[in-house]
Protein backbone atom coordinates (compact mmCIF):
# COMPACT_ATOMS: atom_id res chain seq x y z
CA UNK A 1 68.77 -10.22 -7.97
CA UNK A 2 66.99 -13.80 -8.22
CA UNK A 3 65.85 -13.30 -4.77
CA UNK A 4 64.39 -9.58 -5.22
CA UNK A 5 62.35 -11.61 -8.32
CA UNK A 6 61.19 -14.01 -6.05
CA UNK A 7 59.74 -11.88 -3.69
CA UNK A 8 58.29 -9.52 -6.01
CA UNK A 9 56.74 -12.89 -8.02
CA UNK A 10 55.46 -13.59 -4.64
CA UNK A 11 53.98 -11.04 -4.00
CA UNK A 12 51.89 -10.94 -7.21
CA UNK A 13 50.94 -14.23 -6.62
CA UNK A 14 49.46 -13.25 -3.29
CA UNK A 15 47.95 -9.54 -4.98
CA UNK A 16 46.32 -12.06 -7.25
CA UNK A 17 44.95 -14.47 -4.75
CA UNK A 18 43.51 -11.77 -2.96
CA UNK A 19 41.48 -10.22 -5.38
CA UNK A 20 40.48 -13.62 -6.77
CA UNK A 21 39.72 -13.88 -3.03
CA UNK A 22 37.62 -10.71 -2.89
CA UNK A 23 35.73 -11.43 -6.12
CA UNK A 24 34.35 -14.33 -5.05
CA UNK A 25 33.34 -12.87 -1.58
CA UNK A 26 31.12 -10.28 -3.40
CA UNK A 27 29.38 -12.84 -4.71
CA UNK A 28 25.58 -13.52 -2.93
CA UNK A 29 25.19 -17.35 -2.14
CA UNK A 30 21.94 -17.83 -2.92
CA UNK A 31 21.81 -21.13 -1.01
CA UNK A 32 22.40 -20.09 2.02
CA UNK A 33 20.23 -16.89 1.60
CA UNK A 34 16.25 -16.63 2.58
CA UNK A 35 14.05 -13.56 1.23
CA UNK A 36 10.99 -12.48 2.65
CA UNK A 37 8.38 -10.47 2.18
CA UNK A 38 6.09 -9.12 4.82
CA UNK A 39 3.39 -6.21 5.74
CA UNK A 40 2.37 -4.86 9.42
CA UNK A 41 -1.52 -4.17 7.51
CA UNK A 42 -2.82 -6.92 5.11
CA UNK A 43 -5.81 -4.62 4.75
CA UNK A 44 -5.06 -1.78 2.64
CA UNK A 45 -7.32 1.22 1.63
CA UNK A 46 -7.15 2.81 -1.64
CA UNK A 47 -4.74 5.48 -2.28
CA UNK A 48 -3.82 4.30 0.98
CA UNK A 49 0.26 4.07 0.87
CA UNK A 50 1.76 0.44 1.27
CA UNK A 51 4.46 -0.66 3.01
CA UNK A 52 6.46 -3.68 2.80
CA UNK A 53 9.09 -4.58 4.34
CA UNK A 54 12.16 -6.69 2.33
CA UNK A 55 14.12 -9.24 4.51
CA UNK A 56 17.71 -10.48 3.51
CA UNK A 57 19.13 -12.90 5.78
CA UNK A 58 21.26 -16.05 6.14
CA UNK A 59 19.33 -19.11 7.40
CA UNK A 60 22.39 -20.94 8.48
CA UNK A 61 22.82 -18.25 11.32
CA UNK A 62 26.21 -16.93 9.39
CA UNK A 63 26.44 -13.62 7.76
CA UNK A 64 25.09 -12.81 4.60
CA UNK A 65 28.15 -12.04 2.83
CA UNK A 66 31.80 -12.09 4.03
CA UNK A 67 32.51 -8.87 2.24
CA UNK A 68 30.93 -5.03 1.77
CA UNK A 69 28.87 -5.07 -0.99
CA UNK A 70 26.62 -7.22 -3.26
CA UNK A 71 26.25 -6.92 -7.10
CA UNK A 72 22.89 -6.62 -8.46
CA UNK A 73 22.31 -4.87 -11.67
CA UNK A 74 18.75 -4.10 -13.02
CA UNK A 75 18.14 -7.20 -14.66
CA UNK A 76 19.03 -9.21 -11.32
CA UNK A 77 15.91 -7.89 -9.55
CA UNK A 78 12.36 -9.02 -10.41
CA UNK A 79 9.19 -8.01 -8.11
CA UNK A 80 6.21 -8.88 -9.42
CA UNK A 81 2.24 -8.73 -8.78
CA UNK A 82 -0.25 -10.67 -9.23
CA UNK A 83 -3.98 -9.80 -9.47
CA UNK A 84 -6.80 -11.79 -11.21
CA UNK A 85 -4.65 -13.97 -12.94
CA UNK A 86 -2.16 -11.20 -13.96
CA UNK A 87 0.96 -10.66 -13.80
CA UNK A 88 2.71 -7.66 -13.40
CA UNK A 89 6.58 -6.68 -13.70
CA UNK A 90 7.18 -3.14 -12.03
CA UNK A 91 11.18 -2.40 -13.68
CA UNK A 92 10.73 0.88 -11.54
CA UNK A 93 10.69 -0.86 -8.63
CA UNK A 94 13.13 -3.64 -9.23
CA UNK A 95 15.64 -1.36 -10.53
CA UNK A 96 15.29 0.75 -7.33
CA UNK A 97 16.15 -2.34 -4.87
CA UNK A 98 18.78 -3.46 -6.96
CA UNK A 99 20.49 -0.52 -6.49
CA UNK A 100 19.74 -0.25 -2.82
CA UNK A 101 21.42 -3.50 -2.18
CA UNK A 102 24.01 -3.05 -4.08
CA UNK A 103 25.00 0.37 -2.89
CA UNK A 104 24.24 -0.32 1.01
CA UNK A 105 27.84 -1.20 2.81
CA UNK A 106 26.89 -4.41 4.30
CA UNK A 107 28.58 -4.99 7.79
CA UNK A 108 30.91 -8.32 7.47
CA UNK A 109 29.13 -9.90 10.51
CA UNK A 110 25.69 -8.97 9.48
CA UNK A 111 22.84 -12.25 9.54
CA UNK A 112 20.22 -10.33 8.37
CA UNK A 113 18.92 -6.99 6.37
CA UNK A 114 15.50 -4.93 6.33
CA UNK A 115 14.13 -2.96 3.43
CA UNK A 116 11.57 -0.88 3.44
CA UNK A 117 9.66 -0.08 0.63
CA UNK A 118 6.41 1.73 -0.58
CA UNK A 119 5.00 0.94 -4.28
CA UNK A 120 2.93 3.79 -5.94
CA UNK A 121 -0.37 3.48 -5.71
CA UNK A 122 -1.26 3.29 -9.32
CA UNK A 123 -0.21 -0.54 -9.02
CA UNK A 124 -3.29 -0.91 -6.34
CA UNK A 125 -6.04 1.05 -8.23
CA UNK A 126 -8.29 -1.61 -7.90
CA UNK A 127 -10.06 -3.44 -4.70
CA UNK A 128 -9.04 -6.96 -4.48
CA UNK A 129 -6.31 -9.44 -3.32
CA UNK A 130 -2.91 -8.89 -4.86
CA UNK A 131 0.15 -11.26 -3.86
CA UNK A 132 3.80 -9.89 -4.41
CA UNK A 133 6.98 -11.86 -5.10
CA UNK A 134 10.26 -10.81 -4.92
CA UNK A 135 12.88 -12.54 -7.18
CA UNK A 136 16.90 -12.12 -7.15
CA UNK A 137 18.57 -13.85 -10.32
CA UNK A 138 22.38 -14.72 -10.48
CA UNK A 139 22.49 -16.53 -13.82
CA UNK A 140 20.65 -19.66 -13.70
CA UNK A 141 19.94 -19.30 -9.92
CA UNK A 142 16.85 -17.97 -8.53
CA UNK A 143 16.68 -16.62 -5.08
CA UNK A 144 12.74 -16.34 -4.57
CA UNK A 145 10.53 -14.94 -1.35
CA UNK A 146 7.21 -16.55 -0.32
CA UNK A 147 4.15 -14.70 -1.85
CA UNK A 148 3.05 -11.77 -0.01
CA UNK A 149 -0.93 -11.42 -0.03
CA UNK A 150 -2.30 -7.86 0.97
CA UNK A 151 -6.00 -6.84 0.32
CA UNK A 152 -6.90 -3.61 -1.52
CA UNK A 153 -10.39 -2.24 0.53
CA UNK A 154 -12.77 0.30 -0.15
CA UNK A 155 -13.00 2.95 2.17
CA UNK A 156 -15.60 2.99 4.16
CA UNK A 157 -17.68 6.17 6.49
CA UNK A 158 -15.50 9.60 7.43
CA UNK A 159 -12.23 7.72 5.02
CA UNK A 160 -14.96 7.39 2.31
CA UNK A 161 -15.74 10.72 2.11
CA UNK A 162 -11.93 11.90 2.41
CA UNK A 163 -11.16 9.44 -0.63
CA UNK A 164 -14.11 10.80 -2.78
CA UNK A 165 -12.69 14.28 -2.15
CA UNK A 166 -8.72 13.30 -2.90
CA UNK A 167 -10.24 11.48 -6.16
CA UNK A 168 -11.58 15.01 -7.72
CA UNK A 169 -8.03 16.60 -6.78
CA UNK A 170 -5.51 16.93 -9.58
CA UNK A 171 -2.54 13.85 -9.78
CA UNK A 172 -4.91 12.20 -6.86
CA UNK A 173 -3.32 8.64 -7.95
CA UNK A 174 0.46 10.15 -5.88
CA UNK A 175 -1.32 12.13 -3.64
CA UNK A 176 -0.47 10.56 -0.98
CA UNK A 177 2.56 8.31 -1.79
CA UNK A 178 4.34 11.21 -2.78
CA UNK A 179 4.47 13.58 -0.76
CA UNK A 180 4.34 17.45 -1.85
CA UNK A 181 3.31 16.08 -5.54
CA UNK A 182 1.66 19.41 -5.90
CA UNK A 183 2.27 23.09 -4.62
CA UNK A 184 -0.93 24.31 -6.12
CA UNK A 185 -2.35 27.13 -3.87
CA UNK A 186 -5.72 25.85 -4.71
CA UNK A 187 -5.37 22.37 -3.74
CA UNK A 188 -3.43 23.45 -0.79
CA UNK A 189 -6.34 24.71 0.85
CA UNK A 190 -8.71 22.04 0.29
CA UNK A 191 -6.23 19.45 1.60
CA UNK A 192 -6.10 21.69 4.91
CA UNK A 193 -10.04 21.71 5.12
CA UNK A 194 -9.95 17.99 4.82
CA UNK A 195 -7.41 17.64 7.84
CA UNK A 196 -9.86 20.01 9.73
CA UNK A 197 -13.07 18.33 8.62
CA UNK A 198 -12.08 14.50 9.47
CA UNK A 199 -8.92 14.51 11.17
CA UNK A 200 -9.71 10.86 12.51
CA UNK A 201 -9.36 9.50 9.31
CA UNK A 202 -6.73 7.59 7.84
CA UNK A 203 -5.95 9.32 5.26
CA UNK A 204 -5.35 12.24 7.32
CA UNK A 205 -1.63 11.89 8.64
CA UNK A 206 -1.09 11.33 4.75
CA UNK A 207 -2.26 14.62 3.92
CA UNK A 208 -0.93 16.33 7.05
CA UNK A 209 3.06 15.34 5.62
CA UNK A 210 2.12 15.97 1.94
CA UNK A 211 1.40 19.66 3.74
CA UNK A 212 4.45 19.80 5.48
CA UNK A 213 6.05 18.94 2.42
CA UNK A 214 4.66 21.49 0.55
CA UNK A 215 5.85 24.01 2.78
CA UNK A 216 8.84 22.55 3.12
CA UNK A 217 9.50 23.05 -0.56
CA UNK A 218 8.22 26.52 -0.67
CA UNK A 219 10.48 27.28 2.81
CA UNK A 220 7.81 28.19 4.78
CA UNK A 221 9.75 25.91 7.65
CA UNK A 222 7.20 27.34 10.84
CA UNK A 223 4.45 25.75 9.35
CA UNK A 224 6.07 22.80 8.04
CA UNK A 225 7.71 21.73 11.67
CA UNK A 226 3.90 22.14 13.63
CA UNK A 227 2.78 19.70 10.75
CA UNK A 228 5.63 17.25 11.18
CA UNK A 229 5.81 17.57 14.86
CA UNK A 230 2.38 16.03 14.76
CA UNK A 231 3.76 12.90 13.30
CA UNK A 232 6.61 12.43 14.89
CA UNK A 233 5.12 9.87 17.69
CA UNK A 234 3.84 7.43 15.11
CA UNK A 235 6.36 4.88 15.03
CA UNK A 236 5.26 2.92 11.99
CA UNK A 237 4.05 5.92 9.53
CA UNK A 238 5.88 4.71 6.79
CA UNK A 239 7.39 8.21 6.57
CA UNK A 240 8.69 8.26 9.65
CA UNK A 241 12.43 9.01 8.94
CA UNK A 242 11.22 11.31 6.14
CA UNK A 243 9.52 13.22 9.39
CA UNK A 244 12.90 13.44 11.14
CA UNK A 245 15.18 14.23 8.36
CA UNK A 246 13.04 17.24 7.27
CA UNK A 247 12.92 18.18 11.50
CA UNK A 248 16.83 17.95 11.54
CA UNK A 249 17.24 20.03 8.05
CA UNK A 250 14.75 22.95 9.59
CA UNK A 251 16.16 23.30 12.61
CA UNK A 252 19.97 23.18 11.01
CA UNK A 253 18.74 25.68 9.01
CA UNK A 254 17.83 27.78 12.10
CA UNK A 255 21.10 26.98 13.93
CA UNK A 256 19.28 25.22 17.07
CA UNK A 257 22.19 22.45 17.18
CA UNK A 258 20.57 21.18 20.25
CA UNK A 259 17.30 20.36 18.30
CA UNK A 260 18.77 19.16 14.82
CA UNK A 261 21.43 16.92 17.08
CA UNK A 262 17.90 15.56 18.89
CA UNK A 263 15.90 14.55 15.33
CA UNK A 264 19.43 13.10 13.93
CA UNK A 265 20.16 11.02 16.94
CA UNK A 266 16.47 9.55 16.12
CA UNK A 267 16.87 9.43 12.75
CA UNK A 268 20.09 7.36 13.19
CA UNK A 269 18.13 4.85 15.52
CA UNK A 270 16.34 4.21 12.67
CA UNK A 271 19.27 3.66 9.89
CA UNK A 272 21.37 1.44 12.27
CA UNK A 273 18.36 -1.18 12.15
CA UNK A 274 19.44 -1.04 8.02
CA UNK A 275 15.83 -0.30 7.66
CA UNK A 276 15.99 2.32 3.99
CA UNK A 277 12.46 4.13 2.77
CA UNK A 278 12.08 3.99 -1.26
CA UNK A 279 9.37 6.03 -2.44
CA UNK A 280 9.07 4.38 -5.70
């Protein structure tokens, strides 16, 4: 009987170890972690959608975090901008990639982690420099990124007169940034004559998926596929998995398995480089 205790007080001891074990593994060690912030375009027009990519890695060469999953609630998140002298907390924002990194399943061996994400334009609404910082907080710790600077421009020639166009359409501010913000018949067409009218422009592959998302939300799935599959060889749209994911749902839709199996093999590319698109 004493030895059927002993085991059994054994092997509490080493149920309890183990989860002390664990606990402490799901823990981010700041010290050992760098975060960056970085952008493929400094040079940003208005209305023009941003992207910035997050970087989590360990500078020691080891990997980030011996276990699945990191911890970070709302408050552990901070990005802020700075413009003019002010500073600007965006909760929306920092709630969003607190809950990305915490919900991602983090490989045990992995050294380093991409983020994606794309602020709303109403942050940017005015030209200028703006410089971003990225904070993670674990009590009195501080886990802080260098300072991102990115230039807000003015449009200028054929983008100039597709912004002062887009400024006189209704919820202009998310045109862009989120995609298939309006299904208004009206506003439909005048996007289309834009696309027609200066399809050099930068704003135009912008307009051309906020299109294909409208008709993707209404179901008319013909028209939405020739829109996307004009998008699909631009490698750094910063919808491009968007692009493929709506591809793959169409054609699953239509039962061509040999098309929906070719956009989710791409789309997968994309995911095991634990790169993740916020629209936020």
């Amino acid at each position: 009987m004493k030895l059927a205790q002993f085991f059994l007080l054994l092997l509490v001891i080493l149920f309890s170890l183990e989860t002390v074990s664990a606990n402490e593994k799901q823990k981010l060690n700041f010290q050992q972690l760098e975060l960056e912030l970085s952008t493929s375009k400094p040079n940003i027009l208005l209305l023009e959608p941003i992207q910035i990519t997050v970087t989590l890695k360990n500078k020691l060469g080891e990997a980030i975090m011996p276990m699945a999953k990191p911890e970070l609630g709302d408050s552990d998140v901070a990005l802020k901008i700075f413009s003019n002298d002010k500073k600007l907390k965006l909760p929306q924002l920092s709630n969003s990639i607190a809950a990305l990194v915490s919900y991602e399943e983090i490989p045990t061996s992995e050294k380093q982690l991409q983020y994606r994400i794309i602020p709303r334009s109403e942050a940017f609404l005015s030209t200028g420099e703006y410089s971003l910082q990225l904070v993670f907080y674990k009590g009195k710790e501080r886990l802080i990124s260098n300072l991102l600077t990115i230039n807000i421009v003015e449009p200028l020639g054929i983008d100039k007169q597709v912004f002062d166009q887009l400024k006189a359409l209704p919820n202009f501010i998310s045109l862009l940034d989120t995609p298939g913000v309006s299904e208004e018949a009206n506003l439909k067409a005048i996007l289309e004559k834009l696309i027609v009218d200066f399809p050099q422009s930068v704003y135009s592959p912008y307009i051309i998926f906020n299109l294909a998302e409208i008709d993707f939300s209404l179901g008319n799935y013909s028209a939405a596929t020739i829109k996307l599959a004009k998008l699909t060889d631009k490698d750094d749209f910063p919808f491009a998995d968007m692009i493929l994911q709506r591809l793959e749902e169409i054609y699953s839709s239509n039962e061509d398995s040999f098309m929906a199996d070719y956009y989710q093999e791409k789309l997968n590319k994309i995911r095991l480089r634990n790169n993740v698109i916020m629209l936020l």
